[in-house]
PDB file of N, CA and C in Angstrom:
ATOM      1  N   UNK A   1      34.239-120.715  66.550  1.00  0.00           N
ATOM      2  CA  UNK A   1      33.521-119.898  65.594  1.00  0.00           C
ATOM      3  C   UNK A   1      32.061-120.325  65.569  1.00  0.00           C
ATOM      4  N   UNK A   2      30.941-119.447  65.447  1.00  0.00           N
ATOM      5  CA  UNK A   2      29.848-119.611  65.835  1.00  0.00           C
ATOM      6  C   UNK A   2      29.222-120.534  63.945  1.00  0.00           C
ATOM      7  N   UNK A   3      28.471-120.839  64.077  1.00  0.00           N
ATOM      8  CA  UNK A   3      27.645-121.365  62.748  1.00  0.00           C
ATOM      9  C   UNK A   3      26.869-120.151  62.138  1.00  0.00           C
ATOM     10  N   UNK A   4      27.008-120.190  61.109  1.00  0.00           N
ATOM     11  CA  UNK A   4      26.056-119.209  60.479  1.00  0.00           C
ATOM     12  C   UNK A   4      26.891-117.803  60.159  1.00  0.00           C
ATOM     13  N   UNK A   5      28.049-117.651  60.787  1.00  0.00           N
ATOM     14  CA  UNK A   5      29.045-116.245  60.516  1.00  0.00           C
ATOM     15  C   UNK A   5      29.909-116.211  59.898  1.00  0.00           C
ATOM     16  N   UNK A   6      29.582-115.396  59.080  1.00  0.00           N
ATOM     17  CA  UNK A   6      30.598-115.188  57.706  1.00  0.00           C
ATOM     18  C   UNK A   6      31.527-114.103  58.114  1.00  0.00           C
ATOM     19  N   UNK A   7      32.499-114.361  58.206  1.00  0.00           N
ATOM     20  CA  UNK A   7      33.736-113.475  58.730  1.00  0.00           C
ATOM     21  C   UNK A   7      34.199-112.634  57.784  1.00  0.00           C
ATOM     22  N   UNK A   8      34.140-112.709  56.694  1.00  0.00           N
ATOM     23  CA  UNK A   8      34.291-112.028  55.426  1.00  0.00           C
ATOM     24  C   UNK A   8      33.542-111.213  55.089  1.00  0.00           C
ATOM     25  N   UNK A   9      32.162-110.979  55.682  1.00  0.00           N
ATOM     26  CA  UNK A   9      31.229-110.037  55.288  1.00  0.00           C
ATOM     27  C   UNK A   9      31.589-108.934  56.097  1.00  0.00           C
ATOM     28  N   UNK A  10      31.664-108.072  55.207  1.00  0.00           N
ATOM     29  CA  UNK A  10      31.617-106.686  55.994  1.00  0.00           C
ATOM     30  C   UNK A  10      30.559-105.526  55.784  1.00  0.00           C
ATOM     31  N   UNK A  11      30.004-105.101  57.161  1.00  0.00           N
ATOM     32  CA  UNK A  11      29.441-104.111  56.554  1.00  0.00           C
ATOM     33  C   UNK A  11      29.668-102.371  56.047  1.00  0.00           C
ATOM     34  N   UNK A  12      28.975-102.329  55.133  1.00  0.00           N
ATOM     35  CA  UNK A  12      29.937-101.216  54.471  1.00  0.00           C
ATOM     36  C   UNK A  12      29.186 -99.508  55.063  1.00  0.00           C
ATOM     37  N   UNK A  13      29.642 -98.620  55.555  1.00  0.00           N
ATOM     38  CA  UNK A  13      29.151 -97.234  55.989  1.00  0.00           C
ATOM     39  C   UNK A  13      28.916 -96.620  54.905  1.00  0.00           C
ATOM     40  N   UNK A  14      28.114 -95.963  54.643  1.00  0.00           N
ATOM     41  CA  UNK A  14      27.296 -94.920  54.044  1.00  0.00           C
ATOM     42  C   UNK A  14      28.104 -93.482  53.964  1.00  0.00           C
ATOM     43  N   UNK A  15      28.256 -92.823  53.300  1.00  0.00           N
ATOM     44  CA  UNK A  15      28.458 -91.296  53.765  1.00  0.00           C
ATOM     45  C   UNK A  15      27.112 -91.294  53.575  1.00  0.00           C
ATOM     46  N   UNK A  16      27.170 -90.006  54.554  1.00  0.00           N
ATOM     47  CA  UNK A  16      25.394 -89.313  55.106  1.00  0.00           C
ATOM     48  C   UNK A  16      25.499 -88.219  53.365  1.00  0.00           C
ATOM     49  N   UNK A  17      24.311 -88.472  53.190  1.00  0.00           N
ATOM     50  CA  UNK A  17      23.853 -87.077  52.202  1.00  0.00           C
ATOM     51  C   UNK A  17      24.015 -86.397  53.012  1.00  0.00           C
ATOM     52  N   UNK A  18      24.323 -84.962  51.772  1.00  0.00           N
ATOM     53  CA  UNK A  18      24.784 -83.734  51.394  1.00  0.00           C
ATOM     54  C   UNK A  18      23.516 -83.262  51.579  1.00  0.00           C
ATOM     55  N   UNK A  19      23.131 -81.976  51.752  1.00  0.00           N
ATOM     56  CA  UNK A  19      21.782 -80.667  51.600  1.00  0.00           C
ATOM     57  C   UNK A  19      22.776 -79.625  51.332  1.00  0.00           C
ATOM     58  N   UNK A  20      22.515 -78.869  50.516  1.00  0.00           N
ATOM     59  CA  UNK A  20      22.639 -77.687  49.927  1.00  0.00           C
ATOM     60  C   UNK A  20      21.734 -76.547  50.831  1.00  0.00           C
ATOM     61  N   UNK A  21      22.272 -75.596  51.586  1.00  0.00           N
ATOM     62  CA  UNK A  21      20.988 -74.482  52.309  1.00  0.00           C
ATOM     63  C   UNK A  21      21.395 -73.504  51.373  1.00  0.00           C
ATOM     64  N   UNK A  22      20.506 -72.702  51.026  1.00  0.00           N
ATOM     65  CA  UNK A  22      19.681 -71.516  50.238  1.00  0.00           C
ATOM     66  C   UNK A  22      19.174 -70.716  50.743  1.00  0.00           C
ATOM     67  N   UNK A  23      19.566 -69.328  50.148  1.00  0.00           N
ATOM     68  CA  UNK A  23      18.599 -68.283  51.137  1.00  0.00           C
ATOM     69  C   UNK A  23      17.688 -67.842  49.308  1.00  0.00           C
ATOM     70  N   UNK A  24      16.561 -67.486  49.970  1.00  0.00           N
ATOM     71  CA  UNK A  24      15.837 -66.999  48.871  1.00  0.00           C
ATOM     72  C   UNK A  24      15.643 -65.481  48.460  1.00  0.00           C
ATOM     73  N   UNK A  25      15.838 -64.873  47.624  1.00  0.00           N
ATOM     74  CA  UNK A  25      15.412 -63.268  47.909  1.00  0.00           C
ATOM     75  C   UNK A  25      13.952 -63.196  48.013  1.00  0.00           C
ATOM     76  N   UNK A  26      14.025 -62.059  48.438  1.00  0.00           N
ATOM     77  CA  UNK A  26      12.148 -61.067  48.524  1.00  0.00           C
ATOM     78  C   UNK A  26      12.560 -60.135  48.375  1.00  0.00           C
ATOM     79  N   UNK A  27      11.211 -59.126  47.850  1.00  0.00           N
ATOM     80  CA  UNK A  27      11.561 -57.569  47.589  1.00  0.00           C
ATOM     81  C   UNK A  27      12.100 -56.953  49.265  1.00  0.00           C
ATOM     82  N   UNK A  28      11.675 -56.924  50.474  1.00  0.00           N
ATOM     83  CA  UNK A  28      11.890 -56.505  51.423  1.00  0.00           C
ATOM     84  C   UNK A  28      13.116 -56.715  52.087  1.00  0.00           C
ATOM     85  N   UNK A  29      13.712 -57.493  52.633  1.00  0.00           N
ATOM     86  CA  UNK A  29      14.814 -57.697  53.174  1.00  0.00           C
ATOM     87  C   UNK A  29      16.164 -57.423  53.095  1.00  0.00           C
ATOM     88  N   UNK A  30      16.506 -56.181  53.747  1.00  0.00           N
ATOM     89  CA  UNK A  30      17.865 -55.446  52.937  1.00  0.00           C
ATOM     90  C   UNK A  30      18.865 -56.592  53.306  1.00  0.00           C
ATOM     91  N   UNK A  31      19.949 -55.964  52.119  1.00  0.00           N
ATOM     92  CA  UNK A  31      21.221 -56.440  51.899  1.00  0.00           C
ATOM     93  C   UNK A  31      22.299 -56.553  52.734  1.00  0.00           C
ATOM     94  N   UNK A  32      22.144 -55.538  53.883  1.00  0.00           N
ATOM     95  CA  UNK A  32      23.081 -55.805  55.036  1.00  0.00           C
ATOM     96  C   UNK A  32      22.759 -56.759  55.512  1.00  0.00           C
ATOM     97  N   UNK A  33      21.419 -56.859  56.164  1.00  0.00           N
ATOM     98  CA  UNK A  33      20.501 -58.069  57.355  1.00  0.00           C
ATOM     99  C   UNK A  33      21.227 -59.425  56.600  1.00  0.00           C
ATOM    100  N   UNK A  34      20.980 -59.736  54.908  1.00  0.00           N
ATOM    101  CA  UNK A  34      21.296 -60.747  54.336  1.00  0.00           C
ATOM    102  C   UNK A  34      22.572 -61.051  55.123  1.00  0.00           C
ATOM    103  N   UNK A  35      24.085 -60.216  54.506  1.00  0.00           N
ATOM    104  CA  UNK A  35      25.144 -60.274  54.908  1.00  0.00           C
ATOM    105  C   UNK A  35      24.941 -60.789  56.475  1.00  0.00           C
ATOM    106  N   UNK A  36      24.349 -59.901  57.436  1.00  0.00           N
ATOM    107  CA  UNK A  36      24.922 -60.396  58.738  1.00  0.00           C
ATOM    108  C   UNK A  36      24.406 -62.115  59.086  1.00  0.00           C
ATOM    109  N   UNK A  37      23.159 -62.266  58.543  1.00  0.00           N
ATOM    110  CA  UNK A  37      22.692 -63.525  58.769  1.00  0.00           C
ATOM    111  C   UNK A  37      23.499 -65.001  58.178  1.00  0.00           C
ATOM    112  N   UNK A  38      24.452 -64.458  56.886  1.00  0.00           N
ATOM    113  CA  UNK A  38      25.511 -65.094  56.651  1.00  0.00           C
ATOM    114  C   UNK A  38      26.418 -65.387  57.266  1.00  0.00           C
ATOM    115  N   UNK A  39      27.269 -64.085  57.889  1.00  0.00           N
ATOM    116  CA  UNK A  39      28.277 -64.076  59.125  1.00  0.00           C
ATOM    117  C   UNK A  39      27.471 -65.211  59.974  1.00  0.00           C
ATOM    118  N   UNK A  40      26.815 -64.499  60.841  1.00  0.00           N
ATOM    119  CA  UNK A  40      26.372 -65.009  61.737  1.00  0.00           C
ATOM    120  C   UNK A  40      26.060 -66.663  61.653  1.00  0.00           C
ATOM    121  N   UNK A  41      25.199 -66.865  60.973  1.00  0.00           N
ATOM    122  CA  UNK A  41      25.029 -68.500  60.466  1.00  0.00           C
ATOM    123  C   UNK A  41      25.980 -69.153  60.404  1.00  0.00           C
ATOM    124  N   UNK A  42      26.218 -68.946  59.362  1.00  0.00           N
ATOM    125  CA  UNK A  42      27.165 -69.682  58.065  1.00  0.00           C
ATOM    126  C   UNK A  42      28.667 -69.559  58.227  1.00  0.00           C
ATOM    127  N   UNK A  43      29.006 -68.476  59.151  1.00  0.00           N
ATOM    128  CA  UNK A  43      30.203 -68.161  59.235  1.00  0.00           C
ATOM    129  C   UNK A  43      31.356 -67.788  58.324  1.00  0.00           C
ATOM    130  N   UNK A  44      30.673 -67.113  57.578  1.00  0.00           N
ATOM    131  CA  UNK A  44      31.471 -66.881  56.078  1.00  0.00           C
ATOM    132  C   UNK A  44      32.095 -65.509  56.357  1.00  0.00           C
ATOM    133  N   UNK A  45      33.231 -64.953  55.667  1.00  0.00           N
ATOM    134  CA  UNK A  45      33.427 -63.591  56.146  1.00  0.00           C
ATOM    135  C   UNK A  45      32.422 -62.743  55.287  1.00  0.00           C
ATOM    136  N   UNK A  46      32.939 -61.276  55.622  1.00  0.00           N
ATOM    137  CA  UNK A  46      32.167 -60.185  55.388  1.00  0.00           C
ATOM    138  C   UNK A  46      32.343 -60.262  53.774  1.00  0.00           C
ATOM    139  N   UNK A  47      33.676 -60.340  53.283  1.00  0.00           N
ATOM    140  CA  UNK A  47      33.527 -60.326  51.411  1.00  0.00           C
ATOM    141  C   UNK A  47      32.654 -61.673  51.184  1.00  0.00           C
ATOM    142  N   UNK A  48      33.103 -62.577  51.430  1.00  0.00           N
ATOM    143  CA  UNK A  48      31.843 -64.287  50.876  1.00  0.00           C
ATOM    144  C   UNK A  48      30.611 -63.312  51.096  1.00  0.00           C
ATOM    145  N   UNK A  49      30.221 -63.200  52.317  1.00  0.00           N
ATOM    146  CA  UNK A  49      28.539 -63.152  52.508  1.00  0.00           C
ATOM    147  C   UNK A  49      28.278 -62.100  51.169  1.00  0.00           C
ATOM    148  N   UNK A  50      29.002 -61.090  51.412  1.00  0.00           N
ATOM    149  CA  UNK A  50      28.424 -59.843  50.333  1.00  0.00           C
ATOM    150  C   UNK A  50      28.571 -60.851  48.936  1.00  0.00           C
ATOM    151  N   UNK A  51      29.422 -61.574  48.618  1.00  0.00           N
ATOM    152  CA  UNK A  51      29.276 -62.057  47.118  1.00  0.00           C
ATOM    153  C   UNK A  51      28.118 -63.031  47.084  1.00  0.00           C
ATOM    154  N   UNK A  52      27.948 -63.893  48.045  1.00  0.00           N
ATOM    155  CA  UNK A  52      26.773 -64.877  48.245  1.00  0.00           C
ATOM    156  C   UNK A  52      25.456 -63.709  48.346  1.00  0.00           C
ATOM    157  N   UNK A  53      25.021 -62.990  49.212  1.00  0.00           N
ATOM    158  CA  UNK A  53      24.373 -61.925  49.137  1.00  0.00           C
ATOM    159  C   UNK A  53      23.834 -61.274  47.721  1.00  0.00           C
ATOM    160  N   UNK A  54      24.561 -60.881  46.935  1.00  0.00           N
ATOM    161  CA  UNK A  54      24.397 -60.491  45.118  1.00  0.00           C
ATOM    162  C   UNK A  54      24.131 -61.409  44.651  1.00  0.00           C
ATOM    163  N   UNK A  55      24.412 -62.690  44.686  1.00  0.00           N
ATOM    164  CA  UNK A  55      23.841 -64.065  43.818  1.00  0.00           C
ATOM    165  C   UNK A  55      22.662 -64.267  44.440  1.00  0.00           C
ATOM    166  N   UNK A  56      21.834 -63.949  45.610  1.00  0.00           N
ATOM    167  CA  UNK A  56      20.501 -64.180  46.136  1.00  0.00           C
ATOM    168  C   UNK A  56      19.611 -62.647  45.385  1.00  0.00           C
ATOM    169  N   UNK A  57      20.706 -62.087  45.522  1.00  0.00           N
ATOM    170  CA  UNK A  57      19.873 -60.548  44.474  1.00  0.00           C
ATOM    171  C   UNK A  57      19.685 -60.627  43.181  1.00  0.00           C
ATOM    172  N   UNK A  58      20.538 -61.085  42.347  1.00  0.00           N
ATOM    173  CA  UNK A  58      20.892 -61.059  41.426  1.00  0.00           C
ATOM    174  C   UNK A  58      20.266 -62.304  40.530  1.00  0.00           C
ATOM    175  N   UNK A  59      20.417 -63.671  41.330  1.00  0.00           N
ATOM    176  CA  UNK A  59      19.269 -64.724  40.418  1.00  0.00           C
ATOM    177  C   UNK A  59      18.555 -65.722  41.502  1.00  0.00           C
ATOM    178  N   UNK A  60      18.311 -64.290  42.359  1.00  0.00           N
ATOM    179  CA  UNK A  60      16.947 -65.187  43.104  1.00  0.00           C
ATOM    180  C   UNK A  60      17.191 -66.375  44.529  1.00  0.00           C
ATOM    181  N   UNK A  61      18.472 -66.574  44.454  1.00  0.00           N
ATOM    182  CA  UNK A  61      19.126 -67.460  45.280  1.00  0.00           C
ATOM    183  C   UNK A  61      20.123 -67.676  45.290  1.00  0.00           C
ATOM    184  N   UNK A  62      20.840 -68.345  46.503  1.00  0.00           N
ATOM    185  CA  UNK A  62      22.472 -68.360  46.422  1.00  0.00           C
ATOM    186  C   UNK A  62      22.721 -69.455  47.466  1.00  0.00           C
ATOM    187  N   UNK A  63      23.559 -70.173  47.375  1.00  0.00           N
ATOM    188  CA  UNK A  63      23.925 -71.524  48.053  1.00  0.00           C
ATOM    189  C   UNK A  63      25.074 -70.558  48.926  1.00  0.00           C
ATOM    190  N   UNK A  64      24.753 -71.009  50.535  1.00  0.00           N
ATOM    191  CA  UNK A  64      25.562 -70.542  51.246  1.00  0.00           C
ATOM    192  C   UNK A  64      26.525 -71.732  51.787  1.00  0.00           C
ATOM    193  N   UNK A  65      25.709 -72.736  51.704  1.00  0.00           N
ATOM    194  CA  UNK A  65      26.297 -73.983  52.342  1.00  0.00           C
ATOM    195  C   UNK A  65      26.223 -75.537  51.924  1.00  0.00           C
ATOM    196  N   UNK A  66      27.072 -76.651  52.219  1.00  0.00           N
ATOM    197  CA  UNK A  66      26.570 -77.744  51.541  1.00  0.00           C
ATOM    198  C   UNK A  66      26.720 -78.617  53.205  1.00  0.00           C
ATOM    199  N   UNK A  67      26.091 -79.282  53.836  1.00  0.00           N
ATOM    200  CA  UNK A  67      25.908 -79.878  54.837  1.00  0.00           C
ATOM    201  C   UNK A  67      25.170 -81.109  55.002  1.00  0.00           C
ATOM    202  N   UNK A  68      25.161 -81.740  56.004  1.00  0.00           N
ATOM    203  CA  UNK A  68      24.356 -82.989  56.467  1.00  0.00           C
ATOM    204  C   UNK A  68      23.106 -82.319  56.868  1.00  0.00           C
ATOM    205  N   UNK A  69      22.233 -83.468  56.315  1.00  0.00           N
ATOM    206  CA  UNK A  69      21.197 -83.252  56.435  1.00  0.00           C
ATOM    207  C   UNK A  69      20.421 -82.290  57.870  1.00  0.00           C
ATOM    208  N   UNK A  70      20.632 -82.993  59.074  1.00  0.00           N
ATOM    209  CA  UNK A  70      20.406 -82.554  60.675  1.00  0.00           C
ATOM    210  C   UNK A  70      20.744 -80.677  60.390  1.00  0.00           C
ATOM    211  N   UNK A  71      22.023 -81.036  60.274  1.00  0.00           N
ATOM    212  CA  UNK A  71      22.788 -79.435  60.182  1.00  0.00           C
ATOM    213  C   UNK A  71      22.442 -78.680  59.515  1.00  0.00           C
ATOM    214  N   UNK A  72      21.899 -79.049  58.316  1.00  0.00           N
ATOM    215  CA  UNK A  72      21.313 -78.442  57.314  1.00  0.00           C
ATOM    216  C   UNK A  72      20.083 -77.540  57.591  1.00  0.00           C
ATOM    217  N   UNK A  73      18.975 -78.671  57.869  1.00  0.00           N
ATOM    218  CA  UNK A  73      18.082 -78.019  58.516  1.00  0.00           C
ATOM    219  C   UNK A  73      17.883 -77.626  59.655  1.00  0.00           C
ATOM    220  N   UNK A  74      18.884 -77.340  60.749  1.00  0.00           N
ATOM    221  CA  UNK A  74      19.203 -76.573  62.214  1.00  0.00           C
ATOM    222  C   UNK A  74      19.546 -74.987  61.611  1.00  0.00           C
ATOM    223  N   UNK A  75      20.532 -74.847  60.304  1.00  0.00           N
ATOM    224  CA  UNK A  75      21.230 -73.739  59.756  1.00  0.00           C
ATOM    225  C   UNK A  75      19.420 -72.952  59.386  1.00  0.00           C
ATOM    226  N   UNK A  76      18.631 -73.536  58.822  1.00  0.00           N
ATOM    227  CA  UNK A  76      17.374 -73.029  58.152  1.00  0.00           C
ATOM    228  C   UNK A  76      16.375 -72.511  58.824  1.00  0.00           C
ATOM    229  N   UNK A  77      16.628 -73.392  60.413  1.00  0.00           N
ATOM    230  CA  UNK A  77      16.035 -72.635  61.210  1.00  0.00           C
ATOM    231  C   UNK A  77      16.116 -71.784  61.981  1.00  0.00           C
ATOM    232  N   UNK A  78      17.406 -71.489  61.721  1.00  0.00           N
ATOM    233  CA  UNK A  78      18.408 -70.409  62.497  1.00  0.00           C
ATOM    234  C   UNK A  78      18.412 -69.120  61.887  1.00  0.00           C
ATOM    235  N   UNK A  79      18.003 -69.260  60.652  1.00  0.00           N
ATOM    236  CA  UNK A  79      17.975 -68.226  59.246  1.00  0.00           C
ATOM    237  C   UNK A  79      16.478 -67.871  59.794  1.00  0.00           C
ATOM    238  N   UNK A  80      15.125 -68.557  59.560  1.00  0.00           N
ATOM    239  CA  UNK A  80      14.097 -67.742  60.106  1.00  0.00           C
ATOM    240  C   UNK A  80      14.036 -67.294  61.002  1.00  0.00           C
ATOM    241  N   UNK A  81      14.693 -67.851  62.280  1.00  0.00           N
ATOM    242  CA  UNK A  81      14.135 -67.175  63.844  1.00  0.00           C
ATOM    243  C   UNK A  81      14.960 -65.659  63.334  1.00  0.00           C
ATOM    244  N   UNK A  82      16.510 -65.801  63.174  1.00  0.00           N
ATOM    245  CA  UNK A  82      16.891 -64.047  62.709  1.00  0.00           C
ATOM    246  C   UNK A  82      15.926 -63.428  61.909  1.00  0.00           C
ATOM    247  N   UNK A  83      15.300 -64.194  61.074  1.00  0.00           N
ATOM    248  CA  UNK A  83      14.493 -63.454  60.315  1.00  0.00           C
ATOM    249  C   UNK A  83      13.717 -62.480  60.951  1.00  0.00           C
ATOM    250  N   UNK A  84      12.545 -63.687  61.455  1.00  0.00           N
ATOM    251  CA  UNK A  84      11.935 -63.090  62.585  1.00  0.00           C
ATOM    252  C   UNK A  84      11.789 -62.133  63.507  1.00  0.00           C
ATOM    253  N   UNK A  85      12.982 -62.131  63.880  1.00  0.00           N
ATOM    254  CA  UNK A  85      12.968 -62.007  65.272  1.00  0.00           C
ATOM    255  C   UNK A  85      13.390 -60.084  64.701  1.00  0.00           C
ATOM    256  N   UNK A  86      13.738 -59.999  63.613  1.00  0.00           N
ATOM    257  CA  UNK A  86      14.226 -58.395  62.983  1.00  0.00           C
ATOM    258  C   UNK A  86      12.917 -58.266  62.350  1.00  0.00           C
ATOM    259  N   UNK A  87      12.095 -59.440  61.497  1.00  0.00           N
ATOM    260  CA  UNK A  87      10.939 -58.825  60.906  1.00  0.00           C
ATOM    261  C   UNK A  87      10.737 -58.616  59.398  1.00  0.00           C
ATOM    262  N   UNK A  88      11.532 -59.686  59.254  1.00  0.00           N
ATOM    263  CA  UNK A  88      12.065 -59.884  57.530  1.00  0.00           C
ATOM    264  C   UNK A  88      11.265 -60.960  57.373  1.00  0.00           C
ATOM    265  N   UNK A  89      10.876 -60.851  55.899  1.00  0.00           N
ATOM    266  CA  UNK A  89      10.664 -61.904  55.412  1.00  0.00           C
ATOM    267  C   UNK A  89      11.494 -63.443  54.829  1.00  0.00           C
ATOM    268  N   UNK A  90      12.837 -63.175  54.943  1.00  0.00           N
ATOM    269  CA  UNK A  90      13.702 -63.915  54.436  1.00  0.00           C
ATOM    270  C   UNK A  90      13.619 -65.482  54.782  1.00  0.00           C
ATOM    271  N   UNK A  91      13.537 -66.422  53.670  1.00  0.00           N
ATOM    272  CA  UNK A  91      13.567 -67.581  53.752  1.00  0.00           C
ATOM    273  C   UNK A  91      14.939 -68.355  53.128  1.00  0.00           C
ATOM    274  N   UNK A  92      14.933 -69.510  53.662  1.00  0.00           N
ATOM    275  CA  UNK A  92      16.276 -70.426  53.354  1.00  0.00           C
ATOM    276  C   UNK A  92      15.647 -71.884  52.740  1.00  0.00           C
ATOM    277  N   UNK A  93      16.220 -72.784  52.161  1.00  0.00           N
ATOM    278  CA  UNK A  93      15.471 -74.099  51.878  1.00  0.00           C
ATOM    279  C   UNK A  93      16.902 -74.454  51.993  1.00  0.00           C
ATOM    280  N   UNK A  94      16.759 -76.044  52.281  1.00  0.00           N
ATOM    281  CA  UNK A  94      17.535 -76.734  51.701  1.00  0.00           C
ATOM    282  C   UNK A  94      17.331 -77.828  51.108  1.00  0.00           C
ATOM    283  N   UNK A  95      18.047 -78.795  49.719  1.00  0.00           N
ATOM    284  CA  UNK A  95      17.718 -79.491  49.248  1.00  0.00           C
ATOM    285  C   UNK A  95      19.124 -80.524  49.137  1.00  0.00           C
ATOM    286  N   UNK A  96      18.578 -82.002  48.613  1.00  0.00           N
ATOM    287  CA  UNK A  96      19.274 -82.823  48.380  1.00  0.00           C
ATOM    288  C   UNK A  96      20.605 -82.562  47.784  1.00  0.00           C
ATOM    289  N   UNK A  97      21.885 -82.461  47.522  1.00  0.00           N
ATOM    290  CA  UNK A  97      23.073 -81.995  46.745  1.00  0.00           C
ATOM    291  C   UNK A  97      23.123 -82.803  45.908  1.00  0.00           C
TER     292      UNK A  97
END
């Protein structure tokens, strides 16, 4: 046994934080595009997205997802390029859970 090693110490793992992703409403961005960018993303079916969808209409935002951090913000950037790439304004954040 070496000097100095405590065999008893262990080190202890972390769970990784949580992020919460968010889509935000704007006046422009219809309600289908929302829905498909849900599917598509998030992988939620067609009833989730439409109910997640009305809670981004309805008070401004809606939690589609709760994830690790990395994933979190890969999902956010996956949400603008669709944005984009159709011509929406639609934004996503995510924050600490």
């Amino acid at each position: 046994m070496r000097e100095g090693t405590d065999l008893a110490e262990k080190t202890r793992l972390q769970e990784p934080r949580l992020y919460r992703v968010m889509l935000l409403n704007d006046d422009y961005t219809t309600m289908d595009f929302v829905v498909r960018v849900i599917v598509a993303v998030f992988h939620r079916s067609a009833s989730e997205a439409t109910r997640i969808m009305l809670d981004v209409h309805r008070k401004g935002r809606g939690v589609v997802g709760t994830y690790t951090r990395d994933i979190a913000m890969t999902k956010v950037a996956q949400v603008h390029e669709m944005a984009r790439e159709n011509e929406y304004p639609l934004r996503a954040t995510a924050e600490e859970a």
